[in-house]
Protein backbone atom coordinates (compact mmCIF):
# COMPACT_ATOMS: atom_id res chain seq x y z
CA UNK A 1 -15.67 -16.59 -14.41
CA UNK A 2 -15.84 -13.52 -11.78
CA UNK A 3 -16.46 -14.03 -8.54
CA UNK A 4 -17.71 -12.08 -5.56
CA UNK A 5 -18.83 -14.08 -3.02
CA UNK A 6 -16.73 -16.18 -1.50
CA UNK A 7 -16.99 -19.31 1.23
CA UNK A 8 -16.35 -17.64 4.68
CA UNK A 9 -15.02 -19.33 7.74
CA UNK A 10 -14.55 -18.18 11.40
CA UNK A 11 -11.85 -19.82 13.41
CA UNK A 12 -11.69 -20.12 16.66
CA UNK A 13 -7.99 -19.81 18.71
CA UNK A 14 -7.08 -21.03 15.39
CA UNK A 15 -3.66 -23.07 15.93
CA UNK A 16 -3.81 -21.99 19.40
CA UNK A 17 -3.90 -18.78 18.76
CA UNK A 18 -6.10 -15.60 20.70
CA UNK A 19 -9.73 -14.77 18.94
CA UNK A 20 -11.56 -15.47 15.93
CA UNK A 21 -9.80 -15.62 12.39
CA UNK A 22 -12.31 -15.04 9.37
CA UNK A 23 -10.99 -16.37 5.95
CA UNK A 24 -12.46 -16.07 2.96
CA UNK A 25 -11.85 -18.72 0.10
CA UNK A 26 -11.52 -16.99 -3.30
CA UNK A 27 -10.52 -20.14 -5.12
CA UNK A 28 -11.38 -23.93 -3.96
CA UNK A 29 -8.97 -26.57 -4.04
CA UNK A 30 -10.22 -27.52 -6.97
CA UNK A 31 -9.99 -24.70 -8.82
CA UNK A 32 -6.90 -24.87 -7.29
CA UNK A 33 -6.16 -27.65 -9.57
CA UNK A 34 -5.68 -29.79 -6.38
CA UNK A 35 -2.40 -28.16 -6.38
CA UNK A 36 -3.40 -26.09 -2.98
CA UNK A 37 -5.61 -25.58 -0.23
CA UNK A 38 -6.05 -22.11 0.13
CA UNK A 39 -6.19 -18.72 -2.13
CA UNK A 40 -7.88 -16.26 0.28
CA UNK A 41 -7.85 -13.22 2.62
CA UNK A 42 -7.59 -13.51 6.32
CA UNK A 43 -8.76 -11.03 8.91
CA UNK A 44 -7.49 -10.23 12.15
CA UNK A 45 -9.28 -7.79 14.63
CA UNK A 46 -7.43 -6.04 17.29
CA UNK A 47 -5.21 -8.58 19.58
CA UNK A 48 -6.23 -11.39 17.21
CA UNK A 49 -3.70 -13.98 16.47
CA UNK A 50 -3.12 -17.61 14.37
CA UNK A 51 -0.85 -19.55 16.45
CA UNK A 52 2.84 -20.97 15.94
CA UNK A 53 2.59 -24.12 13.55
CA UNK A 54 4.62 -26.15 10.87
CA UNK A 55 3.67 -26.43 7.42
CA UNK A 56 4.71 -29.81 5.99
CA UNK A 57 4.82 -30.63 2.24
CA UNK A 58 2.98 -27.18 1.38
CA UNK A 59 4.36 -23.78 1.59
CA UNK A 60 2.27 -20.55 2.67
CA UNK A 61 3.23 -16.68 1.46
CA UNK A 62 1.13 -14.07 3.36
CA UNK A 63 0.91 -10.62 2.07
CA UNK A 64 0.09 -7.85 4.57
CA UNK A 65 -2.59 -5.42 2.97
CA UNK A 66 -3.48 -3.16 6.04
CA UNK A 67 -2.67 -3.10 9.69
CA UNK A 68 0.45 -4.05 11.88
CA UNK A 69 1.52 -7.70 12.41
CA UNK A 70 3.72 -9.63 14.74
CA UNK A 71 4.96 -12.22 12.10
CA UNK A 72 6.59 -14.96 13.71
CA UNK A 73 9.36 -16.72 11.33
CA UNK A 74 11.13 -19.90 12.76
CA UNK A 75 11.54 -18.08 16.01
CA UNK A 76 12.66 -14.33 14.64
CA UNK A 77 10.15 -12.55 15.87
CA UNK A 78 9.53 -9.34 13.34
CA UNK A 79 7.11 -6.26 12.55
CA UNK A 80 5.58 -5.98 9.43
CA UNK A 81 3.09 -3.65 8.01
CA UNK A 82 0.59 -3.52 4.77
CA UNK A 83 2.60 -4.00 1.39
CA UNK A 84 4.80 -6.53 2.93
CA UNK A 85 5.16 -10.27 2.02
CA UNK A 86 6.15 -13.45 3.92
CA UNK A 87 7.22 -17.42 3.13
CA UNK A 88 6.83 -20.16 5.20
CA UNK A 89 8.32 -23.45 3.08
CA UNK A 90 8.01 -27.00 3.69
CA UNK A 91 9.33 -27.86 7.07
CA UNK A 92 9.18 -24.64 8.49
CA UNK A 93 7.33 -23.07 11.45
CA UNK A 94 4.83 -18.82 11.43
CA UNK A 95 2.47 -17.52 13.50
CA UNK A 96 0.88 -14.17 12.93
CA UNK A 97 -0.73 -11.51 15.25
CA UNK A 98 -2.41 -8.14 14.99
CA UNK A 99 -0.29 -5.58 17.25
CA UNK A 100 -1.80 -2.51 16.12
CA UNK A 101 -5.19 -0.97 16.42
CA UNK A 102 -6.50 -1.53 13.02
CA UNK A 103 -7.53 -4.85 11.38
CA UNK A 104 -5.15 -6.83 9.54
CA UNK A 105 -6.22 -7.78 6.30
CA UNK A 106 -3.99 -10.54 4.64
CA UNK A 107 -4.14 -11.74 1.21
CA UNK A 108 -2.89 -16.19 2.00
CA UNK A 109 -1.61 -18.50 0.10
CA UNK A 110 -1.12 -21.71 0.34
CA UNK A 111 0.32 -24.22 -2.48
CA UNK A 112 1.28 -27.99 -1.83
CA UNK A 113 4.77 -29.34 -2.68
């Protein structure tokens, strides 16, 4: 199967976070084998943020493809830029903002424990 449209959803101060948040779904969770809930990209526009929130049972690796990010990891506040990967595990707590004047474009992934 190849695939180039994808289901698109806006977000709104998603977890509490500043702006709207467009992800695209490449896979759905059942393609996901019901293993996951999300194999997508997420955009960020300028000042754009997801706010600070705990994954539980489920982990979530982000990998920065453009732009300049704010990655919030269990408190450690860090910079990261476009070939750069992150983990959140089970338990933990990320949030994610756009610092820079480009859009962020991040390839997500999230997998269930």
């Amino acid at each position: 199967m190849i695939r180039n449209e994808y289901e698109t959803k806006f977000n709104e101060n998603m977890r509490g976070g500043d702006g709207t948040v467009k992800i695209e779904n490449f896979l759905t969770k059942e393609e996901l084998y019901d293993k996951g809930r999300l194999f997508g990209k997420i955009t960020l526009e300028k000042g754009c943020s997801i706010g600070a929130h705990v994954h539980e049972n489920e982990m979530e690796a982000f990998h920065i493809l453009s732009g300049t990010v704010e990655f919030n990891d269990n408190g450690e506040k860090r910079i990261l830029k476009a070939g750069e990967t992150t983990l959140t595990t089970s338990g933990q707590e990320h949030s994610i903002k756009n610092i820079g004047e480009e859009t962020v474009e991040i390839i997500a992934l999230i997998i269930f424990k």
